[in-house]
C-alpha atoms as a PDB file:
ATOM      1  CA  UNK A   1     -10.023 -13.892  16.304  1.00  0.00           C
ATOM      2  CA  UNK A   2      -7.624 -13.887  13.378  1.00  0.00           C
ATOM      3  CA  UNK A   3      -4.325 -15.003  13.470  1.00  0.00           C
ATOM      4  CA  UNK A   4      -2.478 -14.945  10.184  1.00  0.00           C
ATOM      5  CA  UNK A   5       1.397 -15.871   9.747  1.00  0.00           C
ATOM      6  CA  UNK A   6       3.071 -13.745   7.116  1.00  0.00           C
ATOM      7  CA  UNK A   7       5.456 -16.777   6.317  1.00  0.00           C
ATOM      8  CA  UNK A   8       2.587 -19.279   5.628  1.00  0.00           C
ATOM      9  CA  UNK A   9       0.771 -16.544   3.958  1.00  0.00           C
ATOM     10  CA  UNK A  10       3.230 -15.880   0.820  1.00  0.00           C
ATOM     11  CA  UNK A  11       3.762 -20.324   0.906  1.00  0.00           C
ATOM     12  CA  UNK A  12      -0.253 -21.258   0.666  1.00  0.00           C
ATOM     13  CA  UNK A  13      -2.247 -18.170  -0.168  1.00  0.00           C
ATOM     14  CA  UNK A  14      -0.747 -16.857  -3.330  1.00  0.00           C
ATOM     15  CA  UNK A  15      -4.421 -15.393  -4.327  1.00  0.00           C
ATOM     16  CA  UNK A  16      -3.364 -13.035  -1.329  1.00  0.00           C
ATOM     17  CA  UNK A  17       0.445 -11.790  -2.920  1.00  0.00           C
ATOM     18  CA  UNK A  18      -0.612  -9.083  -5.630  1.00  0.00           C
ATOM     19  CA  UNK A  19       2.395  -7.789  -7.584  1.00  0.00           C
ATOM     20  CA  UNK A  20       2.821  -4.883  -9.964  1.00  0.00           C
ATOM     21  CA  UNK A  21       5.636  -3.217 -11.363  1.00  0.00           C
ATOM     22  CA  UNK A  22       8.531  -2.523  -9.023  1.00  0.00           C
ATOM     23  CA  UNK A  23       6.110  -3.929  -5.800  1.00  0.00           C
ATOM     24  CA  UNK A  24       4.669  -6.253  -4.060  1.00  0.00           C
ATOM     25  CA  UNK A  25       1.907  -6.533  -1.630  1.00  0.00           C
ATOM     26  CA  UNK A  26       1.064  -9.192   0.661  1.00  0.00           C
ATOM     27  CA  UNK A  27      -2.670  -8.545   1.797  1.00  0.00           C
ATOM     28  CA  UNK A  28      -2.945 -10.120   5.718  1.00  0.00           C
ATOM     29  CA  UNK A  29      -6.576  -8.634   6.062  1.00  0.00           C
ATOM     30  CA  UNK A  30      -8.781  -7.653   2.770  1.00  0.00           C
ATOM     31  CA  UNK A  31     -12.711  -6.755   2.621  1.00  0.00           C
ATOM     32  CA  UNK A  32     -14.160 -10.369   3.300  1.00  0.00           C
ATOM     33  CA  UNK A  33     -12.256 -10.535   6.967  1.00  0.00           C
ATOM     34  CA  UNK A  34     -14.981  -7.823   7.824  1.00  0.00           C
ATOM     35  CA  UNK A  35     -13.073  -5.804   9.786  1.00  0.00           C
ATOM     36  CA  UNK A  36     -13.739  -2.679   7.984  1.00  0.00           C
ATOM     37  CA  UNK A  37     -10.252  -1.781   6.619  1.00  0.00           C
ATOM     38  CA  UNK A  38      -7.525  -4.185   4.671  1.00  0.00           C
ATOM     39  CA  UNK A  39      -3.702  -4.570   6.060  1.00  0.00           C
ATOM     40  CA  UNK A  40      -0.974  -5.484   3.950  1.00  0.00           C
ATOM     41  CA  UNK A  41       2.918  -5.379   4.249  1.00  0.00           C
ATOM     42  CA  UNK A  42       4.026  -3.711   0.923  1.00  0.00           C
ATOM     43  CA  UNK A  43       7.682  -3.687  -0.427  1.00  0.00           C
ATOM     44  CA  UNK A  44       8.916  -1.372  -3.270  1.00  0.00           C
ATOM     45  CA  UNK A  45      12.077  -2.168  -4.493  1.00  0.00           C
ATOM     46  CA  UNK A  46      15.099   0.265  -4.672  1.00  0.00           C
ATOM     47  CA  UNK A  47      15.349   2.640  -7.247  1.00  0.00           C
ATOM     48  CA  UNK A  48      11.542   2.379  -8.056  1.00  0.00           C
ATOM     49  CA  UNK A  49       8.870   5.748  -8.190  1.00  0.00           C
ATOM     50  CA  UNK A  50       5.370   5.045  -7.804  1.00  0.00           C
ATOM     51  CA  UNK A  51       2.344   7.833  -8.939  1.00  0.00           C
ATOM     52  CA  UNK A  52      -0.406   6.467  -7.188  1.00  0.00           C
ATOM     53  CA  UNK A  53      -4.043   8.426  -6.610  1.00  0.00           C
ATOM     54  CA  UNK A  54      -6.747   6.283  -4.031  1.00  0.00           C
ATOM     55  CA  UNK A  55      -9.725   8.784  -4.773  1.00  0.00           C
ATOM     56  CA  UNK A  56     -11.625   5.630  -3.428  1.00  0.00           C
ATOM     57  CA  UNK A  57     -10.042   4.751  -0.635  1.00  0.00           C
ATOM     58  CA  UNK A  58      -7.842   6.468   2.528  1.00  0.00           C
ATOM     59  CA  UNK A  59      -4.842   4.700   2.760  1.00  0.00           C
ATOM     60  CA  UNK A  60      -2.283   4.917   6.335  1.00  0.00           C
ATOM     61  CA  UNK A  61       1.439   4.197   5.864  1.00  0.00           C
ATOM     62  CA  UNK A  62       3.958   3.138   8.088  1.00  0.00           C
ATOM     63  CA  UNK A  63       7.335   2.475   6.883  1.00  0.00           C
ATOM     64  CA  UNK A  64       9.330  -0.278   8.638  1.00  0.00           C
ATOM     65  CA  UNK A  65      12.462  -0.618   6.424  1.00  0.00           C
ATOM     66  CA  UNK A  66      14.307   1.248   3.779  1.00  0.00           C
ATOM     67  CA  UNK A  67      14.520   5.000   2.739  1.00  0.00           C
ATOM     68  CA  UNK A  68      12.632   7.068   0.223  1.00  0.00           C
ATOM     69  CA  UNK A  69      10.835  10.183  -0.308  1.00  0.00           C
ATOM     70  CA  UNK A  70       6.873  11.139  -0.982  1.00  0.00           C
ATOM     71  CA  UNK A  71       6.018  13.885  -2.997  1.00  0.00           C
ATOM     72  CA  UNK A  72       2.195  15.451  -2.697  1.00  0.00           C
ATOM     73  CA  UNK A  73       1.836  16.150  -6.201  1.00  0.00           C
ATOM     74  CA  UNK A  74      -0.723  18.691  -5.184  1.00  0.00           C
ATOM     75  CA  UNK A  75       1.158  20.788  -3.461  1.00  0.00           C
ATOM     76  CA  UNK A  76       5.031  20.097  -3.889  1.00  0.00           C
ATOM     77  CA  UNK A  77       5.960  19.000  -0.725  1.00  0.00           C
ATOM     78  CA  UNK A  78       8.592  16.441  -0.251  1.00  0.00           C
ATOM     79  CA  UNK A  79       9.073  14.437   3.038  1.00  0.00           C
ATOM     80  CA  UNK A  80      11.192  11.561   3.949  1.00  0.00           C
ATOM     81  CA  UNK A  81      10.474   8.305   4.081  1.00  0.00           C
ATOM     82  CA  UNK A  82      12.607   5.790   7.039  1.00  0.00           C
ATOM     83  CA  UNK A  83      11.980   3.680   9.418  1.00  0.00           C
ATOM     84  CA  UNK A  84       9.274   4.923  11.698  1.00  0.00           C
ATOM     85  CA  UNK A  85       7.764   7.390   9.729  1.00  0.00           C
ATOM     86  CA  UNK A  86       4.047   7.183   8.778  1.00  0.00           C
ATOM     87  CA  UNK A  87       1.900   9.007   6.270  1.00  0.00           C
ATOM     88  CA  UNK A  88      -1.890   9.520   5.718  1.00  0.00           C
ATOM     89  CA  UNK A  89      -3.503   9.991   2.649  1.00  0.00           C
ATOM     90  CA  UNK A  90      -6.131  11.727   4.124  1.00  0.00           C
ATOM     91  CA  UNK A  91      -7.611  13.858   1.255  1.00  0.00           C
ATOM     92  CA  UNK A  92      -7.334  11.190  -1.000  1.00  0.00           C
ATOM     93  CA  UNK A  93      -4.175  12.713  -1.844  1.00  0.00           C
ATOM     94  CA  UNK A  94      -2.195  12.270  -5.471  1.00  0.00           C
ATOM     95  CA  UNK A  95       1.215  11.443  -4.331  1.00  0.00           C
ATOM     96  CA  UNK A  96       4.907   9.736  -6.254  1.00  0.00           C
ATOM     97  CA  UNK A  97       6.252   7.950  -3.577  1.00  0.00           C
ATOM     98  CA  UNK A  98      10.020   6.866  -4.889  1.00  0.00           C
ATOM     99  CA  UNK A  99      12.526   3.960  -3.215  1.00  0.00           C
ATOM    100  CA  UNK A 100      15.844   4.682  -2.655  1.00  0.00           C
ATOM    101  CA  UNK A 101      16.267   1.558  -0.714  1.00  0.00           C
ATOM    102  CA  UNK A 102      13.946  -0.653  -0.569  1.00  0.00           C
ATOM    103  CA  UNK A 103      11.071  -0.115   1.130  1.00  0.00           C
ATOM    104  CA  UNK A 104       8.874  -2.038   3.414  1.00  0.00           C
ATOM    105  CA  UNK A 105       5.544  -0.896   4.408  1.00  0.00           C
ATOM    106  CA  UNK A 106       2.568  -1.625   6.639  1.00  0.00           C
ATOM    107  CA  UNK A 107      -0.066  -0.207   5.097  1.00  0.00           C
ATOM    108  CA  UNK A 108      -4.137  -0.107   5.803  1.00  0.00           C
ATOM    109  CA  UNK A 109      -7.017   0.547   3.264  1.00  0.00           C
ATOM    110  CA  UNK A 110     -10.276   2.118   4.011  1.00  0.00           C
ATOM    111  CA  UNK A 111     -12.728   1.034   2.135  1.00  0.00           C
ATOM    112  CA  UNK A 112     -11.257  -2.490   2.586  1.00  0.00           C
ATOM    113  CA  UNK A 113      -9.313  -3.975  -0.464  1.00  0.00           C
ATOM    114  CA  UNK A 114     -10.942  -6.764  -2.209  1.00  0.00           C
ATOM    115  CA  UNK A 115      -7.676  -8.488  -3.113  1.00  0.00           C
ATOM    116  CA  UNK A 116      -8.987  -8.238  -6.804  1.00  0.00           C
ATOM    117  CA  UNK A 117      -7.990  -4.558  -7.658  1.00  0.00           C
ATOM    118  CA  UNK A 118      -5.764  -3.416 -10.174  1.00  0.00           C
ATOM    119  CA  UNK A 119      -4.237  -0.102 -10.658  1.00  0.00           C
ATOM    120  CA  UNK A 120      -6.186   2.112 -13.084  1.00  0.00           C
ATOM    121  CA  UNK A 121      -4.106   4.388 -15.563  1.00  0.00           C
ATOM    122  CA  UNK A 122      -4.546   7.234 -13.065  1.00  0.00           C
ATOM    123  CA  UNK A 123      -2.752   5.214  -9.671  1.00  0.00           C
ATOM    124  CA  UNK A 124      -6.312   4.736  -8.322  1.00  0.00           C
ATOM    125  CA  UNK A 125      -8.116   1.352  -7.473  1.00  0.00           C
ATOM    126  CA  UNK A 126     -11.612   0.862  -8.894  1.00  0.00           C
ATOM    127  CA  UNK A 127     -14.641   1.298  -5.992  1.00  0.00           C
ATOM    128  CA  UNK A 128     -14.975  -2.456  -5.408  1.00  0.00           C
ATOM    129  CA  UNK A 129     -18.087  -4.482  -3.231  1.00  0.00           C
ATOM    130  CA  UNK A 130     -16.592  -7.114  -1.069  1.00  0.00           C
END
């Protein structure tokens, strides 16, 4: 079993806090906890937008705080992002997610995240082995 305390996570772990522009991510589960997907709570500050494309990996979404909008840049459509609302990028879909509030995610990875990944010029993450 693992049992992993946000709190004491962001104190004594900081290999496991990634930060970018505008975000944070704080990974509770990545690719060496063998349970075949990564979860992280994400936040994105206010006022931020976010072009992000995981042709590696399918990535779930559940927001838990804040308001915003994603935009699948493939198609056009626009849907809101609050509290309770999850997404699916299930196509591996190109997407501009943007933070009117800040946002705070839940978020899994499949493949797994490493922990080590960085975003490429075009929003993906490099195909990493755990």
């Amino acid at each position: 079993m693992i049992v992993r305390d946000f709190n004491e996570i962001t104190k004594t772990e900081p290999n496991r806090v990634v930060s970018d522009a505008q975000w944070s991510s704080v990974r509770m589960l990545l690719a060496d906890d063998g349970m075949g997907f990564s979860f992280h709570i994400t936040f994105l500050e206010a006022g931020s937008e976010h072009t992000f494309h995981y042709k590696n990996h399918f990535e779930s979404v559940y927001c838990m705080q804040g308001k915003g909008s994603i935009t699948d840049l493939a198609t056009g459509e626009t849907y809101e992002i609050k509290p309770g609302v999850m997404y699916a990028l299930n196509e591996h879909d190109k997407h501009t997610l943007r933070a009117e509030e800040e946002l705070v995610m839940a978020c899994c990875f499949n493949p797994p995240v490493t922990g080590n990944e960085v975003h490429q010029a075009d929003g993906s993450y490099a195909l990493e082995s755990a």
